[in-house]
PDB file of N, CA and C in Angstrom:
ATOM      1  N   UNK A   1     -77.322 -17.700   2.253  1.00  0.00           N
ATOM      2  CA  UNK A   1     -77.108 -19.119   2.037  1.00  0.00           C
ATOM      3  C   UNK A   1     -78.364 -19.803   1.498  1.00  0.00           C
ATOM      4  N   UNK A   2     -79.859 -19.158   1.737  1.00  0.00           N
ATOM      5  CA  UNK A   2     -80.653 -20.281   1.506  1.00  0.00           C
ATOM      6  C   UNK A   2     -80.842 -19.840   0.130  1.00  0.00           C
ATOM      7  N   UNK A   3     -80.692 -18.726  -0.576  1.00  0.00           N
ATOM      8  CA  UNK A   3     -80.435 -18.184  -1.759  1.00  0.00           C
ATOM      9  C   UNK A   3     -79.788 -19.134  -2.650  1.00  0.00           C
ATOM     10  N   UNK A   4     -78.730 -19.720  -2.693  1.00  0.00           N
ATOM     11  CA  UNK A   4     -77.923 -20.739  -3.391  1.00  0.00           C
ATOM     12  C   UNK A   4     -78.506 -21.881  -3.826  1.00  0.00           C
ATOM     13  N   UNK A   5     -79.578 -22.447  -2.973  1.00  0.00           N
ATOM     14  CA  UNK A   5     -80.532 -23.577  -3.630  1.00  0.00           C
ATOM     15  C   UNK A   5     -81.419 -23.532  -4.528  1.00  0.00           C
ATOM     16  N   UNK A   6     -82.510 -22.346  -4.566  1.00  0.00           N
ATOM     17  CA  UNK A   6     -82.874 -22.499  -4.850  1.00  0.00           C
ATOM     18  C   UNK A   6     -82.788 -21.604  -6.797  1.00  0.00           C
ATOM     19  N   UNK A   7     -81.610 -20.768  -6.276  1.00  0.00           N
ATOM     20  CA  UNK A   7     -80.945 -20.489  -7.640  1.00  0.00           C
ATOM     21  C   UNK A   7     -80.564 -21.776  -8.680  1.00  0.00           C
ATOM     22  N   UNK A   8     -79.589 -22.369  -8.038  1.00  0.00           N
ATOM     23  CA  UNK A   8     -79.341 -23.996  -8.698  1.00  0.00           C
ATOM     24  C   UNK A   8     -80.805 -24.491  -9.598  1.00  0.00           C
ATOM     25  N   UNK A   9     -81.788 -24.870  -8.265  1.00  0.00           N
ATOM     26  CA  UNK A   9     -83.003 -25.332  -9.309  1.00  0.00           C
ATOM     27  C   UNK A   9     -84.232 -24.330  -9.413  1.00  0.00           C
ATOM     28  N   UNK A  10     -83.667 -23.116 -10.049  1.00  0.00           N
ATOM     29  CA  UNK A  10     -84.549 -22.273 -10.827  1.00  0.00           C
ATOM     30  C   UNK A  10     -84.818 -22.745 -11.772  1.00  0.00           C
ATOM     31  N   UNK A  11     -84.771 -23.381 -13.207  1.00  0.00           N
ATOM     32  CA  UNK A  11     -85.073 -23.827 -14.382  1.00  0.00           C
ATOM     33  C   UNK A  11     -86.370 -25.019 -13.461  1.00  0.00           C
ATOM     34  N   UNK A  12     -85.764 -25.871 -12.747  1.00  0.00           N
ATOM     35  CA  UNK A  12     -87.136 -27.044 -11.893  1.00  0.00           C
ATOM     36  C   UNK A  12     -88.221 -26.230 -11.383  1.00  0.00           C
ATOM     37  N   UNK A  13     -87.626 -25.179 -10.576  1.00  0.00           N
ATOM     38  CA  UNK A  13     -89.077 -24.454  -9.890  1.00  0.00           C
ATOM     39  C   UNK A  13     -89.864 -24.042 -10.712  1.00  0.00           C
ATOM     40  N   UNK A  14     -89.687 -23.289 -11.659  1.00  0.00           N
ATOM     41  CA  UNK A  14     -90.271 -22.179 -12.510  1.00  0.00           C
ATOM     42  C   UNK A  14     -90.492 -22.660 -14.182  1.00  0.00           C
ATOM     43  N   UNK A  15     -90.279 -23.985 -14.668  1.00  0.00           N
ATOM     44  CA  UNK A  15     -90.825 -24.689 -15.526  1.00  0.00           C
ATOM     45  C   UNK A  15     -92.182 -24.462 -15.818  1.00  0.00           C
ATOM     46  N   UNK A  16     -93.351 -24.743 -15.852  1.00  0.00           N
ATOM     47  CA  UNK A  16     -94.454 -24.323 -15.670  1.00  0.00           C
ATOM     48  C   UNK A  16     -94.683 -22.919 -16.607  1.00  0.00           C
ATOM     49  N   UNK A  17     -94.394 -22.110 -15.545  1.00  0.00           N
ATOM     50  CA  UNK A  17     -94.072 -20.751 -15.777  1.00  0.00           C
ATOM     51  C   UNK A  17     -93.425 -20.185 -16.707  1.00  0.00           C
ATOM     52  N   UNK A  18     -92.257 -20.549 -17.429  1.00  0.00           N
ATOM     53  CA  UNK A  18     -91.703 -19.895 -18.288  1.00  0.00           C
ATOM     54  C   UNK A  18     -92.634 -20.878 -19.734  1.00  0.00           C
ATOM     55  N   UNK A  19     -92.819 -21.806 -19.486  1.00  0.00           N
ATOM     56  CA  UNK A  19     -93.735 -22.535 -20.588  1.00  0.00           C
ATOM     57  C   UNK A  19     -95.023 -22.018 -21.180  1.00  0.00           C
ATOM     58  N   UNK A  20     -95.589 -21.299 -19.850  1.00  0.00           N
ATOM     59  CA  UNK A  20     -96.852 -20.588 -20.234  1.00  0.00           C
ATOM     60  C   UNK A  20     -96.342 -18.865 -20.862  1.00  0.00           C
ATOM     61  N   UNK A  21     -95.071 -18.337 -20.504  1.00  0.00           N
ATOM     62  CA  UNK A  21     -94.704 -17.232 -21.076  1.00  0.00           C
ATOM     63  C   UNK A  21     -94.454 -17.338 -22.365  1.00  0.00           C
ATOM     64  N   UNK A  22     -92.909 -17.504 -22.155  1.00  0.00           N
ATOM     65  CA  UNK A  22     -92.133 -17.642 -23.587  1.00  0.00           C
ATOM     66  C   UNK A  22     -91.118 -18.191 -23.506  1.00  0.00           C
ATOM     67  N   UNK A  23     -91.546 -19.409 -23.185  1.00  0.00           N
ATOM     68  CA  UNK A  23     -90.391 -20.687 -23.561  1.00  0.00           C
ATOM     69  C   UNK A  23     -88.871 -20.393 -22.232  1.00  0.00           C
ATOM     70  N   UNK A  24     -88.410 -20.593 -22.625  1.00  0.00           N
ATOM     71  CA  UNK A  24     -86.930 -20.684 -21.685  1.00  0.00           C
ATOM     72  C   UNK A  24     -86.325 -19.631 -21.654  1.00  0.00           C
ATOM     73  N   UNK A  25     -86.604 -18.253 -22.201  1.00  0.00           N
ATOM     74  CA  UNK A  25     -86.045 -17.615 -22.736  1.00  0.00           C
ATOM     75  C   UNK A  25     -85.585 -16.328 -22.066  1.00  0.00           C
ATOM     76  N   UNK A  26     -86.291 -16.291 -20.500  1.00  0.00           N
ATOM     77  CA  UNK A  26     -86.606 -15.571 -19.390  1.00  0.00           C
ATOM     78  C   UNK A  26     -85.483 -15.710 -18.551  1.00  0.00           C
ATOM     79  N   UNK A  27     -85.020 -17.341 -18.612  1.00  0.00           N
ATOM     80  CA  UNK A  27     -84.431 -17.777 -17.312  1.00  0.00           C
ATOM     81  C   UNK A  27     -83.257 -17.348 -17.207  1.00  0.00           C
ATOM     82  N   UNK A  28     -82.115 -17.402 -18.564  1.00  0.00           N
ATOM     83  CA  UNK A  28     -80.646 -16.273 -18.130  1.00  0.00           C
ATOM     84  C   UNK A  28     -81.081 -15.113 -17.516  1.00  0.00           C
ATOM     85  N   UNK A  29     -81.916 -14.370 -17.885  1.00  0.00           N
ATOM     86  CA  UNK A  29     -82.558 -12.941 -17.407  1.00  0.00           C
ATOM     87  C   UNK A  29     -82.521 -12.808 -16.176  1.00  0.00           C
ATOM     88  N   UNK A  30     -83.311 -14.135 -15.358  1.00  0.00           N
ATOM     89  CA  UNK A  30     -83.942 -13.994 -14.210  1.00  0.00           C
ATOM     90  C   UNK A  30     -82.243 -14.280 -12.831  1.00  0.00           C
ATOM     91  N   UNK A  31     -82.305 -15.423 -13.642  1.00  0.00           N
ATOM     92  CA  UNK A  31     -80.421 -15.977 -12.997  1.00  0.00           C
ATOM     93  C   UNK A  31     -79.861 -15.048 -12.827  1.00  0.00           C
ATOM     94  N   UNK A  32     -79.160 -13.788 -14.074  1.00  0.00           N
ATOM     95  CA  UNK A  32     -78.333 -12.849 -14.358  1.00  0.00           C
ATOM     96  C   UNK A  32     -78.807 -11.993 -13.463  1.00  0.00           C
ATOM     97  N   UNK A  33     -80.094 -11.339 -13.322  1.00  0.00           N
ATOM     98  CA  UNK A  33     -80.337 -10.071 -12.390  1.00  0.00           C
ATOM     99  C   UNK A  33     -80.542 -10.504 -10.972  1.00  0.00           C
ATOM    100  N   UNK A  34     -80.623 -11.889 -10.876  1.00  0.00           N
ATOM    101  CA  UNK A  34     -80.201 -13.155  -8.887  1.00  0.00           C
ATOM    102  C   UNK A  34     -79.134 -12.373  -8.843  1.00  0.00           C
ATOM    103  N   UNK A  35     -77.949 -13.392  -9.441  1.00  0.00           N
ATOM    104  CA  UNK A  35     -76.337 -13.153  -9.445  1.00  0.00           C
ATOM    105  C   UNK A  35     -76.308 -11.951  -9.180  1.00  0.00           C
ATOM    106  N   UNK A  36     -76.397 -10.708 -10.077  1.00  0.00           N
ATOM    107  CA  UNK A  36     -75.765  -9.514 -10.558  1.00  0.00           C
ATOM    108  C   UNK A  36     -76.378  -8.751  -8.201  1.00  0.00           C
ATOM    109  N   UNK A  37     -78.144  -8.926  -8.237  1.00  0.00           N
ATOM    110  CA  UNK A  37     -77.754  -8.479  -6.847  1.00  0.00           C
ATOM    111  C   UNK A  37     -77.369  -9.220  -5.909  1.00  0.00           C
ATOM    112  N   UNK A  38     -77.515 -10.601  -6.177  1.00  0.00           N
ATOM    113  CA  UNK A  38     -76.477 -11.106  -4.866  1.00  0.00           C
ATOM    114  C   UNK A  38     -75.123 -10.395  -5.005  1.00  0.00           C
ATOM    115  N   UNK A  39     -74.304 -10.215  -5.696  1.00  0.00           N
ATOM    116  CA  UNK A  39     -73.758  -9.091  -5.504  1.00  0.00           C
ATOM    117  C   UNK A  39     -73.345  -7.544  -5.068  1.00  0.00           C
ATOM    118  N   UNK A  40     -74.453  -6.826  -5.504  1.00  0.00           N
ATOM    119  CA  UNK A  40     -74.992  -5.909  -4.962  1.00  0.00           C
ATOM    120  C   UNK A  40     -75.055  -6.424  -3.454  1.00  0.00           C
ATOM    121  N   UNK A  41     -75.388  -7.191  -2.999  1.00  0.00           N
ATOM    122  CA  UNK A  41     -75.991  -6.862  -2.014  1.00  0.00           C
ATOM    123  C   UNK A  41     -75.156  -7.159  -0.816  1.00  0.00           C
ATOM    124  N   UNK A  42     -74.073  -8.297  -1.110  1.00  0.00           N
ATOM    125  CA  UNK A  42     -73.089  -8.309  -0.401  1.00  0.00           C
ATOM    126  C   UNK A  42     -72.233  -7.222  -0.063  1.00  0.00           C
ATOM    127  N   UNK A  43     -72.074  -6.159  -1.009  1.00  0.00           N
ATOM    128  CA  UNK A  43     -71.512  -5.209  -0.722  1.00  0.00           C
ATOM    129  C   UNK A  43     -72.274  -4.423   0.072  1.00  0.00           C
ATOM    130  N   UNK A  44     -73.388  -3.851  -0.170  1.00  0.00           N
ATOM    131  CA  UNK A  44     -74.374  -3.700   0.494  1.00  0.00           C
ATOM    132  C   UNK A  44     -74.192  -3.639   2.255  1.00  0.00           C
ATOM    133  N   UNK A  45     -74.312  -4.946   1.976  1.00  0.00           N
ATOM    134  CA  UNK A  45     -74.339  -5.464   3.444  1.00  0.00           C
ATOM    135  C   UNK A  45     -73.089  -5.280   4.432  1.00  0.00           C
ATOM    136  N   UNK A  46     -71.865  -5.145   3.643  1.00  0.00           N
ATOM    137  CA  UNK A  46     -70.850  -4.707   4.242  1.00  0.00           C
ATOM    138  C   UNK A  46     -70.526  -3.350   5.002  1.00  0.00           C
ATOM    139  N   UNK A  47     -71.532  -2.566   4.245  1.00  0.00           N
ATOM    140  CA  UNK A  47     -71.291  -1.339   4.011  1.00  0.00           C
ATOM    141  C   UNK A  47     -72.468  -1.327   5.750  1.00  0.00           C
ATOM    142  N   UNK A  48     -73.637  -1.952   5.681  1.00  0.00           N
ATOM    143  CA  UNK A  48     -74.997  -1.775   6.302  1.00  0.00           C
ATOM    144  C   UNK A  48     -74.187  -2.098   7.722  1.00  0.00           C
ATOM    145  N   UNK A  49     -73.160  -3.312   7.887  1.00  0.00           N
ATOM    146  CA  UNK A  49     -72.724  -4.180   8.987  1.00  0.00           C
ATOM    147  C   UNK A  49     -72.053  -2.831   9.789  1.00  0.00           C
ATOM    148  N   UNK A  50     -71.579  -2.417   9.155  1.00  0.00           N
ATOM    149  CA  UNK A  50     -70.399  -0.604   9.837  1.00  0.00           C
ATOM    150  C   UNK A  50     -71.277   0.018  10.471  1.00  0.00           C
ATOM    151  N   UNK A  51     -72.786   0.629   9.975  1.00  0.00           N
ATOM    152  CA  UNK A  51     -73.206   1.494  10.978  1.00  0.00           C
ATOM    153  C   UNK A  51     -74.624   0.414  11.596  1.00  0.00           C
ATOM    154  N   UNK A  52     -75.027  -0.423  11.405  1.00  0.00           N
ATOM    155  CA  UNK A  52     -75.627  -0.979  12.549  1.00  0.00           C
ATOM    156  C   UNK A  52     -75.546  -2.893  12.568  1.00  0.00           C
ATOM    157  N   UNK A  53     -76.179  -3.095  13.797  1.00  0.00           N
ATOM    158  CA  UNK A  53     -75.730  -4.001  14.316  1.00  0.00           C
ATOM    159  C   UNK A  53     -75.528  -5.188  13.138  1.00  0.00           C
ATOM    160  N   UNK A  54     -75.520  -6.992  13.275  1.00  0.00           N
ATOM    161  CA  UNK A  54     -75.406  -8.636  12.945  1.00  0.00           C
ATOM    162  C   UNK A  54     -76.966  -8.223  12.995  1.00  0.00           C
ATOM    163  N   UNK A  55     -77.450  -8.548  14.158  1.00  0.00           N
ATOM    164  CA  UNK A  55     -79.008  -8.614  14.306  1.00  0.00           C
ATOM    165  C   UNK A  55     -80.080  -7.853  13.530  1.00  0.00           C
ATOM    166  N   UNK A  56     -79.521  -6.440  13.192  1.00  0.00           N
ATOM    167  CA  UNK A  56     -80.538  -5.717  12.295  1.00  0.00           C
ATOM    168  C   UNK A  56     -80.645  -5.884  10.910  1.00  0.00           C
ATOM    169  N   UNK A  57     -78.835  -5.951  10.916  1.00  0.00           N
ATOM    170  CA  UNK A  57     -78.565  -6.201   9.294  1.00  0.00           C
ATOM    171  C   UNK A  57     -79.511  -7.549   8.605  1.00  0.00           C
ATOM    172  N   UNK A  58     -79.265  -8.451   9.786  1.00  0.00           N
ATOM    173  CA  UNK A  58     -80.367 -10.331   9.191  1.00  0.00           C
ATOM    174  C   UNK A  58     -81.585  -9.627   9.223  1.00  0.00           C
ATOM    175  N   UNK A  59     -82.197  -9.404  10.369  1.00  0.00           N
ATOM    176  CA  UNK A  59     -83.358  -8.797  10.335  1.00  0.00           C
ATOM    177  C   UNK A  59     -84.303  -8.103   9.233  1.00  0.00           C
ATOM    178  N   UNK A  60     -83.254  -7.008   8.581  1.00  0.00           N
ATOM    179  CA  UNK A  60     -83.731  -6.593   7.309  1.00  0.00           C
ATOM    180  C   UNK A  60     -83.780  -7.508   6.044  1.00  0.00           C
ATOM    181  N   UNK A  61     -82.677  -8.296   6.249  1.00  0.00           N
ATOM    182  CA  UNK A  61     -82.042  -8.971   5.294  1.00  0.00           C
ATOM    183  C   UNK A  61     -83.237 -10.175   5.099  1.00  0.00           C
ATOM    184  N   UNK A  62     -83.843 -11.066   6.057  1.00  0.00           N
ATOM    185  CA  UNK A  62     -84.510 -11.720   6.533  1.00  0.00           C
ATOM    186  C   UNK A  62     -85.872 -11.540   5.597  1.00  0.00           C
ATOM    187  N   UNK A  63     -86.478 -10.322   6.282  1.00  0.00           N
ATOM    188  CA  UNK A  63     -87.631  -9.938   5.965  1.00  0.00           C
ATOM    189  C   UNK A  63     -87.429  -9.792   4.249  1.00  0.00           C
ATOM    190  N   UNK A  64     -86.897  -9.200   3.539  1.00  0.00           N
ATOM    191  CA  UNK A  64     -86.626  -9.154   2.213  1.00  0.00           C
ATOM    192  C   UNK A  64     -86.687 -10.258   1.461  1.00  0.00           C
ATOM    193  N   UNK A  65     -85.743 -11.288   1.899  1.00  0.00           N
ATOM    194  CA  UNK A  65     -85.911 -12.330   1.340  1.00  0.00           C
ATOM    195  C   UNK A  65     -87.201 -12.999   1.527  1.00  0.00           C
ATOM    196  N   UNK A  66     -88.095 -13.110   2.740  1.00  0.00           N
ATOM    197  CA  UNK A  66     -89.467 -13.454   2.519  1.00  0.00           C
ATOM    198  C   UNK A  66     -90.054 -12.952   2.006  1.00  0.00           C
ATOM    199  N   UNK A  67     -90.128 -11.569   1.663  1.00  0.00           N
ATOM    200  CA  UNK A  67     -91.093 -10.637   1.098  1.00  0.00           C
ATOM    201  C   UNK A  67     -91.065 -11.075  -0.419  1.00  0.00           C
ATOM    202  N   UNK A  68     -89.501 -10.910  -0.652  1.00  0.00           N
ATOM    203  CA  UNK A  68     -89.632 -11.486  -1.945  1.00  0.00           C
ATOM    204  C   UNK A  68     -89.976 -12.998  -2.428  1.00  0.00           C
ATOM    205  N   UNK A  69     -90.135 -13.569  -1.854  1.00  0.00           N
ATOM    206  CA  UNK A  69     -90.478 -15.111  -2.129  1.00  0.00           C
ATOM    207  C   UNK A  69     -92.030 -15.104  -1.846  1.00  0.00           C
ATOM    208  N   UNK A  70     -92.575 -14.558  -0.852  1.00  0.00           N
ATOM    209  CA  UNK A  70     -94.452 -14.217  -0.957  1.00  0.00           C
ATOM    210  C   UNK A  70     -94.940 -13.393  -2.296  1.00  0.00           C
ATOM    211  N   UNK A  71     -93.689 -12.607  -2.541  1.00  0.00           N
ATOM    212  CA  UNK A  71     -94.781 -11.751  -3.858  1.00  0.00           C
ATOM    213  C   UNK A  71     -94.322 -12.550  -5.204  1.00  0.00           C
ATOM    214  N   UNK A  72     -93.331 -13.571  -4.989  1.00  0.00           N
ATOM    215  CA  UNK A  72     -93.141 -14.239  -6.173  1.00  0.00           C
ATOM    216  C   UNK A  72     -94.091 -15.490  -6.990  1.00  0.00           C
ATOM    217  N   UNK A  73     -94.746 -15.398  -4.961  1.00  0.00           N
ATOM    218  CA  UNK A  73     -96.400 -16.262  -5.457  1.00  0.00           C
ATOM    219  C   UNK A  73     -97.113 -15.576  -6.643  1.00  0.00           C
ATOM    220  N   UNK A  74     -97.128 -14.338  -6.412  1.00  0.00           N
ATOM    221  CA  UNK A  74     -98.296 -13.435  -7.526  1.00  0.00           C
ATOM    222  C   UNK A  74     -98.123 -13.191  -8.609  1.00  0.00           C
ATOM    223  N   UNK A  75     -96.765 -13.329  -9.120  1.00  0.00           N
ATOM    224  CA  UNK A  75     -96.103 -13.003 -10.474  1.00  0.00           C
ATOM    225  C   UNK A  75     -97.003 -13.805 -11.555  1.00  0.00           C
ATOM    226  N   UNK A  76     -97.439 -12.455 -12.749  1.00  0.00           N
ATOM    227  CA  UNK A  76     -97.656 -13.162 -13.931  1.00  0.00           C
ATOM    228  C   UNK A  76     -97.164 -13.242 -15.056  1.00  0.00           C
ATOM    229  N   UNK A  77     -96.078 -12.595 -14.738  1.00  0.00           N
ATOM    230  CA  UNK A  77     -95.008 -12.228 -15.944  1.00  0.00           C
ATOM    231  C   UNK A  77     -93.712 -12.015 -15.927  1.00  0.00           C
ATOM    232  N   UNK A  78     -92.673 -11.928 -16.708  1.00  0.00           N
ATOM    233  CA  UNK A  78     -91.430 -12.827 -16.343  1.00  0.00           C
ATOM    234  C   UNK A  78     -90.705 -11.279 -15.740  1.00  0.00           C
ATOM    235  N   UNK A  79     -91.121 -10.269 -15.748  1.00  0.00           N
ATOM    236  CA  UNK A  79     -90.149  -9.027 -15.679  1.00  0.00           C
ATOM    237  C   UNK A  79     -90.895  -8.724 -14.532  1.00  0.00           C
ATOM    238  N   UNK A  80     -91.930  -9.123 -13.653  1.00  0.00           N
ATOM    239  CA  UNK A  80     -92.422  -8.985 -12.346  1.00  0.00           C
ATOM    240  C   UNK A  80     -91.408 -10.518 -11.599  1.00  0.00           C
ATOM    241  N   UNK A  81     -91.172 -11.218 -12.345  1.00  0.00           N
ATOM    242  CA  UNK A  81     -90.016 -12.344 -11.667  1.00  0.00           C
ATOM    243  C   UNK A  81     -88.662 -11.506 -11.460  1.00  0.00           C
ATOM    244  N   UNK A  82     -88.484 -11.349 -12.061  1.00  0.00           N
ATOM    245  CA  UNK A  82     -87.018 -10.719 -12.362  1.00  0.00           C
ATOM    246  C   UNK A  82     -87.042  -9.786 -10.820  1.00  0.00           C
ATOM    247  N   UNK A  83     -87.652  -9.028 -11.162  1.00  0.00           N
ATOM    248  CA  UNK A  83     -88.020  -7.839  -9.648  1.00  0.00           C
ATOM    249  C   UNK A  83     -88.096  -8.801  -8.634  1.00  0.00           C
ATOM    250  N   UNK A  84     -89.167  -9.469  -7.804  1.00  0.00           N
ATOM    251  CA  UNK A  84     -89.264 -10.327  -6.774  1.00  0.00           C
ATOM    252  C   UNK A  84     -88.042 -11.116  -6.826  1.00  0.00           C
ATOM    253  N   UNK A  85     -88.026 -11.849  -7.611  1.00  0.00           N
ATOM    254  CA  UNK A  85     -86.924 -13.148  -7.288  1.00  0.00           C
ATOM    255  C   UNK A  85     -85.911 -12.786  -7.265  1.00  0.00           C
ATOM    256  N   UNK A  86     -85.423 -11.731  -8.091  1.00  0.00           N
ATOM    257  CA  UNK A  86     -84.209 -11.339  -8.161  1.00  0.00           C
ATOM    258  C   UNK A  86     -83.229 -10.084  -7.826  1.00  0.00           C
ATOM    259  N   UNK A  87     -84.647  -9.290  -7.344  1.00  0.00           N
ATOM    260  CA  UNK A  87     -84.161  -7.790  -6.670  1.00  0.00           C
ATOM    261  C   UNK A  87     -84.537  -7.538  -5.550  1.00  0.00           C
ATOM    262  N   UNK A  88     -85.850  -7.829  -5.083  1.00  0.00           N
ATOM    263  CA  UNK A  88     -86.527  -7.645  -3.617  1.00  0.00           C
ATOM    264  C   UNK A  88     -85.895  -9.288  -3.002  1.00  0.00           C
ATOM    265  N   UNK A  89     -85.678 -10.382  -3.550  1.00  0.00           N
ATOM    266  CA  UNK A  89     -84.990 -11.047  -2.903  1.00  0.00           C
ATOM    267  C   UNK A  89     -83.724 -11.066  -2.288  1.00  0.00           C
ATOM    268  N   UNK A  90     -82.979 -10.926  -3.312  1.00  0.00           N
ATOM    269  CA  UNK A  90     -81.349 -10.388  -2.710  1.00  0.00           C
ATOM    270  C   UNK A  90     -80.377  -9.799  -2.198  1.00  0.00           C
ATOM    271  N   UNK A  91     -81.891  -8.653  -1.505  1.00  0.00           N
ATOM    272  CA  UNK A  91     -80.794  -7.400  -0.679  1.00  0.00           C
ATOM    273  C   UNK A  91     -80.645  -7.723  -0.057  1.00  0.00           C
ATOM    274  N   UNK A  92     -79.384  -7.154   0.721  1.00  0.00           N
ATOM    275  CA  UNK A  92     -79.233  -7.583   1.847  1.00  0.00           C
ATOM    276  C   UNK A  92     -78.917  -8.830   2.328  1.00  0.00           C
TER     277      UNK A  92
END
């Protein structure tokens, strides 16, 4: 769920950033590979919920999504975004 916000204002957050890359041109990229594993990962997670617990599944799920939002501090380039924001963020 907290995933959904800040997808919406990805183009607001990351302005800056794609300005100093290459223009706008990143951001379907970055959206498309969000979406594509929030997907992934729901299934994922369905699959994770069968052999262990609610609590472990968030737990992992949890930690991922912070992990990926701390290393998205460090990003200097739009295909190290793509990874953090959009793959180490969404598992799970």
């Amino acid at each position: 769920m907290l995933g959904f916000g800040s997808s919406n204002a990805f183009g607001i957050l990351f302005h800056d950033f794609f300005l100093e890359q290459d223009g706008a041109s990143g951001v379907p990229l970055v959206i498309g590979v969000y979406n594509g594993a929030l997907s992934i990962a729901g299934f994922l997670s369905g699959i994770a919920l069968k052999k262990y617990s609610f609590r472990q599944v968030g737990l992992v799920g949890a930690g991922l999504f912070v992990l990926g939002d701390v290393l998205t501090i460090f990003v200097q380039r739009t295909y190290q975004l793509v990874f953090t924001f959009g793959v180490i963020r969404e598992q799970l």
